[in-house]
C-alpha atoms as a PDB file:
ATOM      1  CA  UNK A   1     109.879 -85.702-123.089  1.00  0.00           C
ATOM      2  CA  UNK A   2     106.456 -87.084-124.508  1.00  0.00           C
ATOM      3  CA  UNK A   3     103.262 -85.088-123.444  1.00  0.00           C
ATOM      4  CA  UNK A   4     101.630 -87.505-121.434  1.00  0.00           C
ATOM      5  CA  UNK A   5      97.982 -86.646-122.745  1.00  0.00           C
ATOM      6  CA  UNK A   6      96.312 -85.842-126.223  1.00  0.00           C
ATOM      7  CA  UNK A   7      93.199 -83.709-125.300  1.00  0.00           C
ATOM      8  CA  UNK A   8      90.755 -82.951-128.402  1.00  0.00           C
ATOM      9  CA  UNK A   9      87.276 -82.348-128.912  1.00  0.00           C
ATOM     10  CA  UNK A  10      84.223 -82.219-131.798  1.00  0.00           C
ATOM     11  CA  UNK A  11      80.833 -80.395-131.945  1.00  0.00           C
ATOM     12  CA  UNK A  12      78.983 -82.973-133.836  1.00  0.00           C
ATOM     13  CA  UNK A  13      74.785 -82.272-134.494  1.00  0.00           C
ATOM     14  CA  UNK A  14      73.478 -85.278-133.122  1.00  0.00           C
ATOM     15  CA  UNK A  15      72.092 -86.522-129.428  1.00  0.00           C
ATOM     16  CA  UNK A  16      73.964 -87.564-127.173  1.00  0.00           C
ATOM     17  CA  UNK A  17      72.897 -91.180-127.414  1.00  0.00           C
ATOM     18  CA  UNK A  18      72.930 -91.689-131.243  1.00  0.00           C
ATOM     19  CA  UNK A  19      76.924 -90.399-130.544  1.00  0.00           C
ATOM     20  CA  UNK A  20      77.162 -93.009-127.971  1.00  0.00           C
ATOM     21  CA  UNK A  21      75.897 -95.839-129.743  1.00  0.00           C
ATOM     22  CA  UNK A  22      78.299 -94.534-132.832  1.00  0.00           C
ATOM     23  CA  UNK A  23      81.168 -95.047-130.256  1.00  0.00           C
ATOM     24  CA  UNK A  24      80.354 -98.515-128.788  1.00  0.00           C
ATOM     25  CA  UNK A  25      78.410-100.536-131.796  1.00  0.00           C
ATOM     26  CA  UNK A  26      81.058-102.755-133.725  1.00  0.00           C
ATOM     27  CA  UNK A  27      79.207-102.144-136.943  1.00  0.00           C
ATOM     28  CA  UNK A  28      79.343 -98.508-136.347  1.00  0.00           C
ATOM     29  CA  UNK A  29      82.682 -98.018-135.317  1.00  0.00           C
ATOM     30  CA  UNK A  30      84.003-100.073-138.874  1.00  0.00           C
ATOM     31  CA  UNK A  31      82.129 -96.906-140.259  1.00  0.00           C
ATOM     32  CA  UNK A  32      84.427 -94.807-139.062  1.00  0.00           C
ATOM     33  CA  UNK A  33      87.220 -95.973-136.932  1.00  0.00           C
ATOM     34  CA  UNK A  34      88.938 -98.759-137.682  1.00  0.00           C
ATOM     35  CA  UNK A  35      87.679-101.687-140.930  1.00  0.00           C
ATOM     36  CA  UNK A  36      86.325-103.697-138.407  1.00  0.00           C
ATOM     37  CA  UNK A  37      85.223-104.278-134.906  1.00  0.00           C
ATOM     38  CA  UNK A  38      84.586-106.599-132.047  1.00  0.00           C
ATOM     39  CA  UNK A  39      83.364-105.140-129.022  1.00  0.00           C
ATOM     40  CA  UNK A  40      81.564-106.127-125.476  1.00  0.00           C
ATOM     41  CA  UNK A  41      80.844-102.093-124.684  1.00  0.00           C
ATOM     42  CA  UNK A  42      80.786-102.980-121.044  1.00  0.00           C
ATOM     43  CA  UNK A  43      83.398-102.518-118.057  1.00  0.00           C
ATOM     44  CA  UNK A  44      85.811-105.319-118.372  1.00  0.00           C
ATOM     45  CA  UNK A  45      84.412-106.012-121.912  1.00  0.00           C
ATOM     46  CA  UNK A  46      87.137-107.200-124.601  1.00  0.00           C
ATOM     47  CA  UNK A  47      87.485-105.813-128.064  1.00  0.00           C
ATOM     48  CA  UNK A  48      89.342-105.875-131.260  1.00  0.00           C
ATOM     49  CA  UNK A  49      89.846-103.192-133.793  1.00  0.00           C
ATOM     50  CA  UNK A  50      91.753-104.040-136.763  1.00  0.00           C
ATOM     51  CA  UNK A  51      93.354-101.936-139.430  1.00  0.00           C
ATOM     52  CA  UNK A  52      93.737-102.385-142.654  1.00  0.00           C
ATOM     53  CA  UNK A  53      93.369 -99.440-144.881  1.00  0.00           C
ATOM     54  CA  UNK A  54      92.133 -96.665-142.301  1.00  0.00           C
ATOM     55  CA  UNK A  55      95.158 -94.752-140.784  1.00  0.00           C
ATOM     56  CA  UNK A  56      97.631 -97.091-141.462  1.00  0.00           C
ATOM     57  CA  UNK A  57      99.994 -98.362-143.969  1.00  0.00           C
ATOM     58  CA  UNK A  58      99.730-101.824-143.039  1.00  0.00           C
ATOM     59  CA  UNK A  59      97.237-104.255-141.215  1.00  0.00           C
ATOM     60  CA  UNK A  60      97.177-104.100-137.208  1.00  0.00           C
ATOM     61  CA  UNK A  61      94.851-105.795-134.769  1.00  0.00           C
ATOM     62  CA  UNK A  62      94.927-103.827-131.773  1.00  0.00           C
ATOM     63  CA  UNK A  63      93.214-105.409-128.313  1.00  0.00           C
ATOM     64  CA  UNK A  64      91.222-103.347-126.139  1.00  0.00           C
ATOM     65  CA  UNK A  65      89.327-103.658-122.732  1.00  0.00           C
ATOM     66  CA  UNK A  66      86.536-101.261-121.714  1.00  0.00           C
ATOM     67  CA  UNK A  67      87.136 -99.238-118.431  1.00  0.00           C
ATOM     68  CA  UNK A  68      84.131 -97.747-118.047  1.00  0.00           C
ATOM     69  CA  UNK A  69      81.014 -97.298-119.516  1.00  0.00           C
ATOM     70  CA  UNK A  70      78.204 -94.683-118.996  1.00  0.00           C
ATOM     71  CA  UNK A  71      75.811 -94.470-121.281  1.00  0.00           C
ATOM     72  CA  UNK A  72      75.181 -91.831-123.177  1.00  0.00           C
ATOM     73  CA  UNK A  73      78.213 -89.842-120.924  1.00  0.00           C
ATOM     74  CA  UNK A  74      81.073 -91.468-121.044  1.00  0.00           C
ATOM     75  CA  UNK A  75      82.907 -94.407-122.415  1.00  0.00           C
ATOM     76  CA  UNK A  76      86.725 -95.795-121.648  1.00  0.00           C
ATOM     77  CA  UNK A  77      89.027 -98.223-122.818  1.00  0.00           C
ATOM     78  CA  UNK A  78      92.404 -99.211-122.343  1.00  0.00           C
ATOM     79  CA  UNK A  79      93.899-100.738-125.473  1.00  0.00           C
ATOM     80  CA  UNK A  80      97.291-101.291-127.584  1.00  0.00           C
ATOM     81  CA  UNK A  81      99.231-103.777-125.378  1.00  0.00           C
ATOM     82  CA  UNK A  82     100.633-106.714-125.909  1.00  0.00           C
ATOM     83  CA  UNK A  83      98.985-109.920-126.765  1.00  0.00           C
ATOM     84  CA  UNK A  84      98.501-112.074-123.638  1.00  0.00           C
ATOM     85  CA  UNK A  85      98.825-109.668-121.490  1.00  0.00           C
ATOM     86  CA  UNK A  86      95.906-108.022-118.695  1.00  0.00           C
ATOM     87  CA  UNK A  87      96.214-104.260-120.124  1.00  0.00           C
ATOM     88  CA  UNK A  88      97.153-101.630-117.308  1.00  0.00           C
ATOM     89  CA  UNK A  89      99.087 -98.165-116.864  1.00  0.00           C
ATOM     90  CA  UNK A  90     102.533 -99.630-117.952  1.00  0.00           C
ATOM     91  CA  UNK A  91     101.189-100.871-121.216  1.00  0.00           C
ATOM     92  CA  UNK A  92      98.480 -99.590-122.197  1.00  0.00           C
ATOM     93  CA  UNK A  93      97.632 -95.994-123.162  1.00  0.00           C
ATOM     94  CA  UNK A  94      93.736 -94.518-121.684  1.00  0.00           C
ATOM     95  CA  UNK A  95      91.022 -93.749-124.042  1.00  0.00           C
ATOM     96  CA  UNK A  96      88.258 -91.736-122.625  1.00  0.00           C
ATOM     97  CA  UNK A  97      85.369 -90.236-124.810  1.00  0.00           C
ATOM     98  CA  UNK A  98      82.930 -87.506-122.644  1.00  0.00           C
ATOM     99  CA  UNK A  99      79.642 -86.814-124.233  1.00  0.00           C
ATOM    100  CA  UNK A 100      78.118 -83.823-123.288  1.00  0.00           C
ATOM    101  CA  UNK A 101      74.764 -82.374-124.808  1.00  0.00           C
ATOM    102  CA  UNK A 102      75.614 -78.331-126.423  1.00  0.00           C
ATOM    103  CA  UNK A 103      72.581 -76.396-127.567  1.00  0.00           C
ATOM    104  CA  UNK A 104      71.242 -78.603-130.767  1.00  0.00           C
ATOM    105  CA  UNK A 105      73.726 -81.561-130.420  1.00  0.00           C
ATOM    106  CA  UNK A 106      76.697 -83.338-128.529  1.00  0.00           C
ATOM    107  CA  UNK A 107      80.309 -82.445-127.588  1.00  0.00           C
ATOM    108  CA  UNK A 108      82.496 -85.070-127.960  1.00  0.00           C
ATOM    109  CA  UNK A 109      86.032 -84.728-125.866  1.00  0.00           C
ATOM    110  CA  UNK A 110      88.375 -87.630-126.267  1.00  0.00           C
ATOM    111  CA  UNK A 111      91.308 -87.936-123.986  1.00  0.00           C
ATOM    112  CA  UNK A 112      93.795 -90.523-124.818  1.00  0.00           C
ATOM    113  CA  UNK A 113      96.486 -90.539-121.259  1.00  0.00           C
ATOM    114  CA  UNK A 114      98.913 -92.098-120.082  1.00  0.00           C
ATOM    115  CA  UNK A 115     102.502 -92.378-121.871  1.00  0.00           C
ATOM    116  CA  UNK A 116     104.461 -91.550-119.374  1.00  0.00           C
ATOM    117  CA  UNK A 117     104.163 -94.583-117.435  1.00  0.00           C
ATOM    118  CA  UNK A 118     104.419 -96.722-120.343  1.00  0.00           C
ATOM    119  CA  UNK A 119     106.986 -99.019-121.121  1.00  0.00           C
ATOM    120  CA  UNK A 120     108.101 -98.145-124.039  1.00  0.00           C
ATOM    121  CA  UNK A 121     111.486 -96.496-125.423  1.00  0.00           C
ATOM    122  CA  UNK A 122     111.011 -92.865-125.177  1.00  0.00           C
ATOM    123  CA  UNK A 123     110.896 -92.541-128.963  1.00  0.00           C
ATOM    124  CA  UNK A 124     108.347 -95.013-129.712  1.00  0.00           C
ATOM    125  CA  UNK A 125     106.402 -93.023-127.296  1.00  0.00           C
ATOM    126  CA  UNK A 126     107.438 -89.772-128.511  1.00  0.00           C
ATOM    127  CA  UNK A 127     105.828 -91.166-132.279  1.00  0.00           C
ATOM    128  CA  UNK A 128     102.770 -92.927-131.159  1.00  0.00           C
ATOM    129  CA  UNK A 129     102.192 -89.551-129.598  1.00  0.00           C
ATOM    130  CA  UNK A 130     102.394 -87.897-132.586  1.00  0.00           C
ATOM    131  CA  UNK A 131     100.798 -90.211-134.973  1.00  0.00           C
ATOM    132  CA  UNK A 132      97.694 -90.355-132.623  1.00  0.00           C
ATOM    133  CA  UNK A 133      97.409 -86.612-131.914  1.00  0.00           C
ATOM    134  CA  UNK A 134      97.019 -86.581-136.001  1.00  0.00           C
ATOM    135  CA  UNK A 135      94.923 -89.702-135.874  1.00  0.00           C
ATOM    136  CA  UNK A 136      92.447 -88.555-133.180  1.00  0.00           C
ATOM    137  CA  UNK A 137      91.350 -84.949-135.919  1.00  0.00           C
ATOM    138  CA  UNK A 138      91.165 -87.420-138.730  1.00  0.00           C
ATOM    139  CA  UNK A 139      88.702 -89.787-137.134  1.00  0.00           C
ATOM    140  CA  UNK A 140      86.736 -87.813-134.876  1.00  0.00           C
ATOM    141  CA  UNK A 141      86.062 -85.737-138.365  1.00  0.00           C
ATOM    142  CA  UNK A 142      84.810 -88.957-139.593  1.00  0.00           C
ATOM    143  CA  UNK A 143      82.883 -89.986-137.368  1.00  0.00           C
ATOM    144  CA  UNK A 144      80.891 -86.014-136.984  1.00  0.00           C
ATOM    145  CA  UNK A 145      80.633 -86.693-141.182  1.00  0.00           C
ATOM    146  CA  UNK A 146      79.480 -90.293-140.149  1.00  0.00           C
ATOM    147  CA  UNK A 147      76.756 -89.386-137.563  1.00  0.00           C
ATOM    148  CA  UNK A 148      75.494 -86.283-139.596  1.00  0.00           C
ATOM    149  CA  UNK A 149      75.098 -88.490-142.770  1.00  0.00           C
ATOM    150  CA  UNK A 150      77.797 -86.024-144.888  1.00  0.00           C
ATOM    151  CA  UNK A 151      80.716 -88.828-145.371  1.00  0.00           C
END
Protein backbone atom coordinates (compact mmCIF):
# COMPACT_ATOMS: atom_id res chain seq x y z
CA UNK A 1 0.00 0.00 0.00
CA UNK A 2 1.21 3.63 -1.00
CA UNK A 3 2.48 5.86 1.96
CA UNK A 4 -0.01 8.37 1.99
CA UNK A 5 2.51 11.35 2.71
CA UNK A 6 6.08 12.44 1.45
CA UNK A 7 7.52 14.54 4.39
CA UNK A 8 10.99 16.37 3.55
CA UNK A 9 12.71 19.33 4.57
CA UNK A 10 15.82 21.98 3.58
CA UNK A 11 17.96 24.40 5.68
CA UNK A 12 18.38 27.02 3.11
CA UNK A 13 20.47 30.59 4.29
CA UNK A 14 18.02 33.01 3.40
CA UNK A 15 14.88 34.92 5.30
CA UNK A 16 12.03 33.68 5.54
CA UNK A 17 10.37 36.04 3.10
CA UNK A 18 12.96 36.05 0.23
CA UNK A 19 12.07 31.90 0.54
CA UNK A 20 8.52 32.79 0.31
CA UNK A 21 8.54 34.96 -2.52
CA UNK A 22 10.97 32.12 -4.25
CA UNK A 23 7.92 29.78 -3.69
CA UNK A 24 4.98 31.92 -4.98
CA UNK A 25 6.60 34.36 -7.86
CA UNK A 26 6.01 32.69 -11.40
CA UNK A 27 9.32 34.03 -12.57
CA UNK A 28 10.98 32.54 -9.64
CA UNK A 29 9.56 29.31 -9.51
CA UNK A 30 10.66 28.73 -13.64
CA UNK A 31 14.11 29.19 -11.80
CA UNK A 32 13.80 26.31 -10.14
CA UNK A 33 10.72 24.27 -10.32
CA UNK A 34 9.16 23.72 -13.24
CA UNK A 35 10.23 25.87 -17.10
CA UNK A 36 7.52 28.00 -16.52
CA UNK A 37 4.83 29.38 -14.35
CA UNK A 38 1.48 30.98 -13.96
CA UNK A 39 0.40 31.67 -10.63
CA UNK A 40 -2.36 33.86 -8.53
CA UNK A 41 -0.37 33.01 -4.96
CA UNK A 42 -3.63 33.55 -3.20
CA UNK A 43 -6.35 31.09 -1.61
CA UNK A 44 -8.44 29.92 -4.44
CA UNK A 45 -5.79 31.33 -6.88
CA UNK A 46 -5.22 29.16 -10.20
CA UNK A 47 -1.88 28.16 -11.57
CA UNK A 48 -0.02 26.34 -14.19
CA UNK A 49 3.34 24.75 -14.08
CA UNK A 50 4.55 23.19 -17.13
CA UNK A 51 7.37 20.79 -17.80
CA UNK A 52 9.43 20.48 -20.33
CA UNK A 53 12.96 19.60 -19.60
CA UNK A 54 13.00 19.78 -15.62
CA UNK A 55 12.14 16.32 -14.07
CA UNK A 56 10.57 14.91 -16.83
CA UNK A 57 11.05 13.11 -20.00
CA UNK A 58 8.38 14.72 -21.77
CA UNK A 59 6.26 18.03 -21.65
CA UNK A 60 3.34 18.19 -18.90
CA UNK A 61 1.14 21.08 -17.89
CA UNK A 62 0.02 20.38 -14.56
CA UNK A 63 -3.05 22.71 -12.97
CA UNK A 64 -2.92 23.85 -9.56
CA UNK A 65 -5.15 25.86 -7.05
CA UNK A 66 -3.72 27.56 -3.94
CA UNK A 67 -5.17 26.37 -0.52
CA UNK A 68 -3.74 28.58 1.58
CA UNK A 69 -1.49 31.23 1.77
CA UNK A 70 0.45 32.84 4.71
CA UNK A 71 2.97 34.87 4.00
CA UNK A 72 6.14 34.36 4.80
CA UNK A 73 4.77 30.89 6.88
CA UNK A 74 3.10 28.87 4.89
CA UNK A 75 1.88 28.25 1.42
CA UNK A 76 -0.59 25.29 -0.07
CA UNK A 77 -1.78 24.05 -3.17
CA UNK A 78 -3.67 21.33 -4.46
CA UNK A 79 -2.63 20.41 -7.98
CA UNK A 80 -2.31 17.40 -10.65
CA UNK A 81 -5.99 16.66 -11.49
CA UNK A 82 -7.72 16.47 -14.29
CA UNK A 83 -8.51 19.18 -16.68
CA UNK A 84 -12.01 20.58 -16.04
CA UNK A 85 -12.30 19.45 -13.02
CA UNK A 86 -12.62 21.63 -9.25
CA UNK A 87 -9.40 19.84 -7.60
CA UNK A 88 -10.24 18.09 -4.14
CA UNK A 89 -9.06 14.99 -1.91
CA UNK A 90 -10.07 12.33 -4.57
CA UNK A 91 -7.96 13.91 -7.23
CA UNK A 92 -5.71 15.88 -6.24
CA UNK A 93 -2.61 15.24 -4.10
CA UNK A 94 -1.76 18.33 -1.05
CA UNK A 95 1.23 20.44 -1.33
CA UNK A 96 2.13 22.28 1.76
CA UNK A 97 5.47 24.28 2.16
CA UNK A 98 6.13 25.58 6.16
CA UNK A 99 8.67 28.28 6.48
CA UNK A 100 10.15 28.58 9.63
CA UNK A 101 13.09 31.05 10.55
CA UNK A 102 16.47 28.65 12.14
CA UNK A 103 19.33 30.66 13.57
CA UNK A 104 20.81 32.61 10.27
CA UNK A 105 18.11 31.47 7.74
CA UNK A 106 14.79 29.49 6.92
CA UNK A 107 13.60 25.85 7.21
CA UNK A 108 11.72 24.82 4.53
CA UNK A 109 9.35 21.52 5.20
CA UNK A 110 7.28 20.45 2.26
CA UNK A 111 4.55 17.95 2.76
CA UNK A 112 2.95 16.62 -0.28
CA UNK A 113 -0.50 14.29 1.32
CA UNK A 114 -2.99 12.69 0.34
CA UNK A 115 -2.81 9.42 -1.98
CA UNK A 116 -4.75 7.39 -0.28
CA UNK A 117 -7.93 8.91 -1.09
CA UNK A 118 -7.07 9.38 -4.57
CA UNK A 119 -8.56 7.86 -7.39
CA UNK A 120 -6.15 6.37 -8.97
CA UNK A 121 -5.07 2.56 -9.61
CA UNK A 122 -2.98 1.61 -6.74
CA UNK A 123 0.11 1.44 -8.96
CA UNK A 124 -0.08 4.71 -10.52
CA UNK A 125 -0.18 5.84 -7.02
CA UNK A 126 2.37 3.59 -5.78
CA UNK A 127 4.85 5.45 -8.80
CA UNK A 128 3.81 8.99 -8.51
CA UNK A 129 4.79 8.30 -4.94
CA UNK A 130 7.97 7.35 -5.78
CA UNK A 131 8.85 9.62 -8.55
CA UNK A 132 7.86 12.63 -6.30
CA UNK A 133 9.62 11.49 -3.10
CA UNK A 134 12.84 11.67 -5.65
CA UNK A 135 11.48 14.80 -7.22
CA UNK A 136 10.82 16.76 -3.99
CA UNK A 137 15.33 16.28 -2.93
CA UNK A 138 16.04 17.28 -6.47
CA UNK A 139 14.12 20.52 -6.46
CA UNK A 140 14.13 21.68 -3.06
CA UNK A 141 18.19 21.36 -3.69
CA UNK A 142 17.56 23.70 -6.44
CA UNK A 143 15.81 25.96 -5.21
CA UNK A 144 18.43 26.29 -1.61
CA UNK A 145 21.27 26.62 -4.77
CA UNK A 146 18.68 29.10 -6.34
CA UNK A 147 18.03 31.38 -3.28
CA UNK A 148 21.75 31.27 -2.08
CA UNK A 149 22.96 32.35 -5.61
CA UNK A 150 25.26 28.82 -5.96
CA UNK A 151 23.15 27.18 -9.04
Amino acid sequence: MTPDAIETDIFIEAPTETVYRVLTEPAQIAQWFSDAAELDPRPGGDGLLTFEDRATSQRAVVRLRVEAADPPHRFAFRWDYPEGAQPDESNAPLVEFTLTVESSGTRLRVTESGFAALLRPEADKAGYHEAHSKGWDIHLASLRDYVTGRS
